[in-house]
Protein backbone atom coordinates (compact mmCIF):
# COMPACT_ATOMS: atom_id res chain seq x y z
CA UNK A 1 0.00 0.00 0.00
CA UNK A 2 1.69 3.46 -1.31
CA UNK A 3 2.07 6.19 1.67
CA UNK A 4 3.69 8.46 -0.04
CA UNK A 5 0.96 11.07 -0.11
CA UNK A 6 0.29 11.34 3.53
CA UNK A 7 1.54 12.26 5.94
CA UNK A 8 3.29 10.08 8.38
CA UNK A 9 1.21 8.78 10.95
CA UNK A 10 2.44 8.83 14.89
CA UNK A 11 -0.41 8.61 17.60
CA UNK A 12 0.82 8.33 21.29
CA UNK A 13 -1.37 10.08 23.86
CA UNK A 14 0.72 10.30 26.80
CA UNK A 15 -1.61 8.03 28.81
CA UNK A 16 -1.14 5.01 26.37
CA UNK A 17 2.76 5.49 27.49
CA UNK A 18 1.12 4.71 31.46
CA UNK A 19 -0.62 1.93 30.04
CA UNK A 20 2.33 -0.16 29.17
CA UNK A 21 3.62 0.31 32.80
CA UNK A 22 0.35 -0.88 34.34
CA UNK A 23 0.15 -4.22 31.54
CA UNK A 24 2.98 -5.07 33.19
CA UNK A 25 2.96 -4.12 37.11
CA UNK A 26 -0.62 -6.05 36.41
CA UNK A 27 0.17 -8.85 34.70
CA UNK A 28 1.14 -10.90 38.06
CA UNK A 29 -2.54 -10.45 38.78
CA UNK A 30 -4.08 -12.59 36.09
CA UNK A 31 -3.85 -16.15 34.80
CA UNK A 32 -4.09 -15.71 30.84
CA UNK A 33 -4.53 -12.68 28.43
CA UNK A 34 -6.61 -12.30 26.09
CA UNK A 35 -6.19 -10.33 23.13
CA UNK A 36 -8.29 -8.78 21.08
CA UNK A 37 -7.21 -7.75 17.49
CA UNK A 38 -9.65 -6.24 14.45
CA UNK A 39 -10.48 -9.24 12.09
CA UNK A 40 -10.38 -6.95 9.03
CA UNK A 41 -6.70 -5.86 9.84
CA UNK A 42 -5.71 -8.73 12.09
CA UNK A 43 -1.63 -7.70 11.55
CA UNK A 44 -1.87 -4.04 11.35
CA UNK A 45 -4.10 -4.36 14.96
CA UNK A 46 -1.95 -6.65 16.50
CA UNK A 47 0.57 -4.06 18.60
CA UNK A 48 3.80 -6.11 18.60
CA UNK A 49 4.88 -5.28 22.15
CA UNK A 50 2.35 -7.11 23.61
CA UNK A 51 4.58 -10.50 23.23
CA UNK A 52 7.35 -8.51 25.19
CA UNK A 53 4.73 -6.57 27.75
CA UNK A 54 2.87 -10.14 28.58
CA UNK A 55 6.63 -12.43 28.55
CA UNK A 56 5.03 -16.07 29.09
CA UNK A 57 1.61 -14.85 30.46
CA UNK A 58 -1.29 -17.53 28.74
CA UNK A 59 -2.86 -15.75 25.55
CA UNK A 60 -5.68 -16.02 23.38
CA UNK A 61 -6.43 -14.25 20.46
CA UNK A 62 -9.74 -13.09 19.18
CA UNK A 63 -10.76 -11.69 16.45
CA UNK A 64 -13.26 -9.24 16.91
CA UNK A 65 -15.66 -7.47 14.28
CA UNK A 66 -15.50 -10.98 12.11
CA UNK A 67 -18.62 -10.04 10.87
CA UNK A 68 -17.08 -7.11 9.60
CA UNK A 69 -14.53 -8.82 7.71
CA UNK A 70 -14.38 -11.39 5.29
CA UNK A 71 -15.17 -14.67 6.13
CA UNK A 72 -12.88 -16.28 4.12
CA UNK A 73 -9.85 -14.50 5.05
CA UNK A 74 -10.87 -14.36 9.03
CA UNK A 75 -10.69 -18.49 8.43
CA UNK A 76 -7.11 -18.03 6.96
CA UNK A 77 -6.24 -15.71 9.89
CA UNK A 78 -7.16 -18.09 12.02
CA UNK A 79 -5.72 -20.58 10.91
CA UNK A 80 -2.54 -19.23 10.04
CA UNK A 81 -2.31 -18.07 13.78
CA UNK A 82 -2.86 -21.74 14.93
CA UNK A 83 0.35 -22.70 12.70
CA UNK A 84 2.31 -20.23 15.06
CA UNK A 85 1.09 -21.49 18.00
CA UNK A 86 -1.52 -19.38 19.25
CA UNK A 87 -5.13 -19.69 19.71
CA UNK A 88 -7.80 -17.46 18.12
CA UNK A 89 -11.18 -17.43 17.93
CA UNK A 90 -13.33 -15.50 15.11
CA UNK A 91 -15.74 -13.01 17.46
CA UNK A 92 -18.22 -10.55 17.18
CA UNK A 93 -18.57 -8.63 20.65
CA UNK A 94 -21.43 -6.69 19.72
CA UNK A 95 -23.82 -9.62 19.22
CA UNK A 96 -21.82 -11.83 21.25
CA UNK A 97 -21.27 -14.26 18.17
CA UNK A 98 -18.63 -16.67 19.20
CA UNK A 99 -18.12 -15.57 22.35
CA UNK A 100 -19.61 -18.88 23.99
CA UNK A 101 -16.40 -20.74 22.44
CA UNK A 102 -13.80 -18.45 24.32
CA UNK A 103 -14.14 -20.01 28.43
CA UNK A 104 -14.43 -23.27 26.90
CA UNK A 105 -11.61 -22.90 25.00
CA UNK A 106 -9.61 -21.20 27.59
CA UNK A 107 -9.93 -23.51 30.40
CA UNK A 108 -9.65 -26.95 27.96
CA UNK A 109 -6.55 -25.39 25.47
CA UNK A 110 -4.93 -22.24 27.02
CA UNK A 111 -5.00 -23.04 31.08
CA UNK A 112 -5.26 -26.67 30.47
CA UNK A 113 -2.31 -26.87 33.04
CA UNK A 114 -3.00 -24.37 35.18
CA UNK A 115 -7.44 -26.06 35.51
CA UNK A 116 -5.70 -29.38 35.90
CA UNK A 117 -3.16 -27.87 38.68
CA UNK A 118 -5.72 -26.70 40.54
CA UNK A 119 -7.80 -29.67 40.65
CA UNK A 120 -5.49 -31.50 41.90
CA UNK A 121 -4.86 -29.30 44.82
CA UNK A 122 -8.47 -28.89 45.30
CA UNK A 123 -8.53 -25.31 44.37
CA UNK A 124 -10.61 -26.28 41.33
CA UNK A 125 -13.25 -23.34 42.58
CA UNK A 126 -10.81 -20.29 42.45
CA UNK A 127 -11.30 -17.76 39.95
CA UNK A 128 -9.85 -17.04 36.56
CA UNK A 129 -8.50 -13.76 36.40
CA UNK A 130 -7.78 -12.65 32.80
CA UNK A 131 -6.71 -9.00 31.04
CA UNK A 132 -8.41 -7.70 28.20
CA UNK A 133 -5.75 -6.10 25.69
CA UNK A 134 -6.56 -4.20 22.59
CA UNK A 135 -5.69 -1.17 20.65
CA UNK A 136 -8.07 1.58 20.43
CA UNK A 137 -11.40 0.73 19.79
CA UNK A 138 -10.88 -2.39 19.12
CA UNK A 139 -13.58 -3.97 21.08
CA UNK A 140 -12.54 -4.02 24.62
CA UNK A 141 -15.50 -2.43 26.30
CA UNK A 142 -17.89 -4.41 24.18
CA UNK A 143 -16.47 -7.82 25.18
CA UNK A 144 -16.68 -6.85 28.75
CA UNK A 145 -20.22 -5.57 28.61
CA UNK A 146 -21.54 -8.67 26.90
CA UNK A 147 -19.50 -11.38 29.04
CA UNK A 148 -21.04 -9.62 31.82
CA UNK A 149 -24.46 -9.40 30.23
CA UNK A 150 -24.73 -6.06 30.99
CA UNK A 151 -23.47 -2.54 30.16
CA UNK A 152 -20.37 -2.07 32.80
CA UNK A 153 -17.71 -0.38 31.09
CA UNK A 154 -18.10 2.68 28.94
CA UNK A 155 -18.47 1.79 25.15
CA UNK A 156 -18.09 4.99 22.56
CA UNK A 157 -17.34 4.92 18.71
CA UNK A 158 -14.04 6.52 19.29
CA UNK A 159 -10.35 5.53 20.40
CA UNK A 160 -9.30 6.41 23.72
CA UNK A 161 -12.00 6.29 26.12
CA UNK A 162 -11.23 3.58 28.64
CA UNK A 163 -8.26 5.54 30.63
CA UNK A 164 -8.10 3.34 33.94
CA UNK A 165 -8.39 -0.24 34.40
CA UNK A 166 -11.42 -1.84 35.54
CA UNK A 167 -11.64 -4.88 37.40
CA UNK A 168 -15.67 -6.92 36.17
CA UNK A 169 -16.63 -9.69 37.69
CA UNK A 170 -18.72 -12.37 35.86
CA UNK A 171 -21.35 -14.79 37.31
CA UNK A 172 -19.39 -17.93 35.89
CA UNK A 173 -16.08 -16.96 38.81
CA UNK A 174 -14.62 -15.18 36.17
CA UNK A 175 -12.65 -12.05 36.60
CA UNK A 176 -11.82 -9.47 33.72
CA UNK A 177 -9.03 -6.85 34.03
CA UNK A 178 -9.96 -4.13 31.81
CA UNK A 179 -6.77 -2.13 29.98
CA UNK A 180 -7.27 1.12 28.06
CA UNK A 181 -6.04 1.12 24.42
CA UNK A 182 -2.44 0.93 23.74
CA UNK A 183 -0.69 1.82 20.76
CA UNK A 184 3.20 1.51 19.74
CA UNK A 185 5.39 4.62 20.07
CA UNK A 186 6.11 4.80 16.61
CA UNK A 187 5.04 2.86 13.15
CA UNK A 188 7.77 1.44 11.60
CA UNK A 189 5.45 0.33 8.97
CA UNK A 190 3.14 3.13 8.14
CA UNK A 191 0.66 0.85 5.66
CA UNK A 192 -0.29 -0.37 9.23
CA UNK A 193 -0.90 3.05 10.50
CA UNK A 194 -2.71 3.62 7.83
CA UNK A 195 -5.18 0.57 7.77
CA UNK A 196 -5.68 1.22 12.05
CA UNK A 197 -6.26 4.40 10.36
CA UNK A 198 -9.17 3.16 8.02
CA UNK A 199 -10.74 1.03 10.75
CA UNK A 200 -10.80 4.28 13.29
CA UNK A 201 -8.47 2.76 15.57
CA UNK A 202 -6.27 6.04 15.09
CA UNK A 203 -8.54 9.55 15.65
CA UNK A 204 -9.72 11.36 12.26
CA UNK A 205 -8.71 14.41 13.83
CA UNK A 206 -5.34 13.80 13.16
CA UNK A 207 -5.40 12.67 9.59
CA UNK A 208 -6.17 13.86 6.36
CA UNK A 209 -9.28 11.88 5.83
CA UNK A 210 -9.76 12.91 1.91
CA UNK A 211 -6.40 11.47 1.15
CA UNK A 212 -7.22 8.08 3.57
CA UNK A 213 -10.53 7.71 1.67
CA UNK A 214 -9.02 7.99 -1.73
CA UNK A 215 -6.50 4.93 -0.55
CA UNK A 216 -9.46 3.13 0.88
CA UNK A 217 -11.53 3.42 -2.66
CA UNK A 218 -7.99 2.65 -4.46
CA UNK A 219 -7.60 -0.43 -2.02
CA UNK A 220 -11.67 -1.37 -2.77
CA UNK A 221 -11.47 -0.66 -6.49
CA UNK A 222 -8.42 -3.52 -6.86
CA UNK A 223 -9.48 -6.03 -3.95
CA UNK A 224 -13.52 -5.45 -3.13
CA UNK A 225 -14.71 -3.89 -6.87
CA UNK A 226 -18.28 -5.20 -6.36
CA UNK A 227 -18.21 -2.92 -2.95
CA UNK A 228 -17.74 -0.02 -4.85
CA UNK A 229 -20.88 -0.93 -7.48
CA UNK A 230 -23.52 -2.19 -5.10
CA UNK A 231 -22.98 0.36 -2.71
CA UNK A 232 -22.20 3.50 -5.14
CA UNK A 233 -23.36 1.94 -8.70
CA UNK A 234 -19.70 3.12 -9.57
CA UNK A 235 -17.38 1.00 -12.04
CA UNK A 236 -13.80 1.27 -10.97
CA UNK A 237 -11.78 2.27 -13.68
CA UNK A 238 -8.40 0.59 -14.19
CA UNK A 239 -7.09 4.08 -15.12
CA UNK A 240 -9.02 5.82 -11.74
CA UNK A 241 -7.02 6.98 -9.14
CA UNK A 242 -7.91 7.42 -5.45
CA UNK A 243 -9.07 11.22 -6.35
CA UNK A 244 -10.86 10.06 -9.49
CA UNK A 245 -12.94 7.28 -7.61
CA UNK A 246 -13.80 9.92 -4.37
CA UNK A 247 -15.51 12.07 -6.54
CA UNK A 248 -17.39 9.04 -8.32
CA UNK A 249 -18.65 8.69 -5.31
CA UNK A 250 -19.48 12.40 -4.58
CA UNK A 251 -20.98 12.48 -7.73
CA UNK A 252 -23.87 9.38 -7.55
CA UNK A 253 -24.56 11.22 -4.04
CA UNK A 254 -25.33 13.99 -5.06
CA UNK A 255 -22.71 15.86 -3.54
CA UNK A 256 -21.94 18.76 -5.86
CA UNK A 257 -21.40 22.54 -5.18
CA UNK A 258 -21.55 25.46 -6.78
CA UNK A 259 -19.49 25.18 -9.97
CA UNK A 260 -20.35 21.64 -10.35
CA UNK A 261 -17.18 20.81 -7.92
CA UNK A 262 -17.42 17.90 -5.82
CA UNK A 263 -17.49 18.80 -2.04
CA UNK A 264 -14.87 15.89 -1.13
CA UNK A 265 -14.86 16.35 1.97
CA UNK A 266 -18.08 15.19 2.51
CA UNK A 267 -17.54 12.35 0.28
CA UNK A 268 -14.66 11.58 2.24
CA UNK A 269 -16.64 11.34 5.49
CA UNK A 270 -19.65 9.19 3.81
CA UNK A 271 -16.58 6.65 2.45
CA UNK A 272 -14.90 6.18 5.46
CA UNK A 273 -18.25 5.65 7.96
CA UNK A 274 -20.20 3.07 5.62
CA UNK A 275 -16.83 1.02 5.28
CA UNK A 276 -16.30 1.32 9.36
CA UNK A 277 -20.11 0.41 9.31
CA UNK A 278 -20.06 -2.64 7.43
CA UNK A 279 -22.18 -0.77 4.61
CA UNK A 280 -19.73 -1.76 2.00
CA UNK A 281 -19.90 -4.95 2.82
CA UNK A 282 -17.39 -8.24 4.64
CA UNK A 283 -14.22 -6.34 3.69
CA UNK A 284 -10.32 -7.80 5.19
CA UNK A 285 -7.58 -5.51 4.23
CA UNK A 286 -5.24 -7.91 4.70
CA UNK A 287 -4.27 -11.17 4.10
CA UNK A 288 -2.31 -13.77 6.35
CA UNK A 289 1.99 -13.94 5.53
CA UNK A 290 2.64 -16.78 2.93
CA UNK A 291 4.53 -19.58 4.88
CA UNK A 292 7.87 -20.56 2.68
């Protein structure tokens, strides 16, 4: 994915940088960790100091927003995470889809040892204690609130929000540690930033959003084409560029000012939400590393 046309993309608020400390003065607290990444950038949400922040803590993976993403390639993602040893789960915390898999699969795969341990020294009652870990707006608050089957931690369409932990207790002696968002200091690889970017995971107020929306319809026009014509009745162009197919889309809405310019902007804005929305459809923007 080209970056040359934006700027460069760095989003630390300094309480992320407290974060980190508290993952790991925490992490003594808790039996396993469990990780919640965006299915339709499972890479690009994935921050890569977690493996150093949690050192041998128990993980598992899930993959939140699934039905957001592309079924096919969430099934590769999973999979291809199994091959390096780690195990995911597909989920979608709003509607709780999948979500009946994850103690389950916790207590029979990821604390098999530590369940077994316990029942042996007849502490098979005590609780499982587990951190929820996620980049912005990733899902956290949502998992929470529907493990608990109820609304107990704050849940807004923005990154940020969650700023302390919170400790929730389930009714099935369960015990979730609730982490704000965390972002890395600095993208070494700004096509990640850039994706986290698409998904909202990084704040529009930072960002050009015409020039990320004119990537996003470039990225749509080669990978998701029929996105673009059911949802815009637009036919990509081999010969459009990100610009070109923006104000397509300005155009078939009607979104014309004086002069018969295209108000871009605008455009910009309706692009970005209805592909954060699901309105364009089960979209992955990226696909899992070929193995040699």
């Amino acid at each position: 994915m080209e970056n040359n046309d934006i700027k460069t993309i760095q989003w630390f608020p300094g309480h992320m940088a407290k974060t980190r400390r508290a993952i790991t003065a925490n992490l003594k607290l808790v039996d396993a960790v469990a990780e919640l990444i965006d299915a339709r950038a499972p890479l690009s949400s994935r921050n890569p100091e977690i493996d150093t922040l949690t050192a041998r803590k128990p993980r598992i993976v899930l993959l939140n927003k699934c039905d957001l993403a592309d079924a096919n390639a969430t099934a590769a993602w999973v999979s291809y995470l199994k091959s390096e040893n780690v195990t995911a789960l597909a989920v979608d915390c709003k509607s709780g889809k999948g979500l009946n898999k994850l103690m389950p699969t916790l207590k029979a795969t990821v604390l098999r040892e530590l369940m077994e341990k316990r029942e042996r020294s007849g502490m098979g009652g005590a609780p499982i204690r587990m951190m929820i870990l996620g980049i912005p707006n990733v899902g956290k608050s949502s998992l929470i609130n529907r493990l608990a089957g109820g609304k107990r931690a704050k849940v807004e369409d923005r990154p940020g929000v969650t700023r302390t932990k919170q400790w929730v207790k389930l009714q099935d002696n369960t015990e979730l540690l609730d982490m704000p968002g965390v972002l890395w200091p600095k993208f070494e690889d700004q096509s990640a930033a850039i994706r986290l970017a698409f998904t909202g995971a990084i704040s529009d107020d930072i960002l050009d959003i015409e020039t990320l929306a004119m990537k996003l319809l470039s990225y749509l026009a080669e990978s998701y084409p029929q996105s673009l014509t059911e949802r815009y009745k637009i036919e990509p162009d081999g010969g459009d560029d990100g610009l070109a197919l923006l104000e397509k889309v300005g155009r078939k809405r009607g979104m014309v000012v004086s002069g018969g310019e295209i108000n871009t902007e605008r455009a910009a804005i309706t692009v970005l939400d209805e592909f954060r929305s699901g309105k364009l459809g089960r979209i992955t923007l990226e696909l899992p590393p070929t193995k040699e």
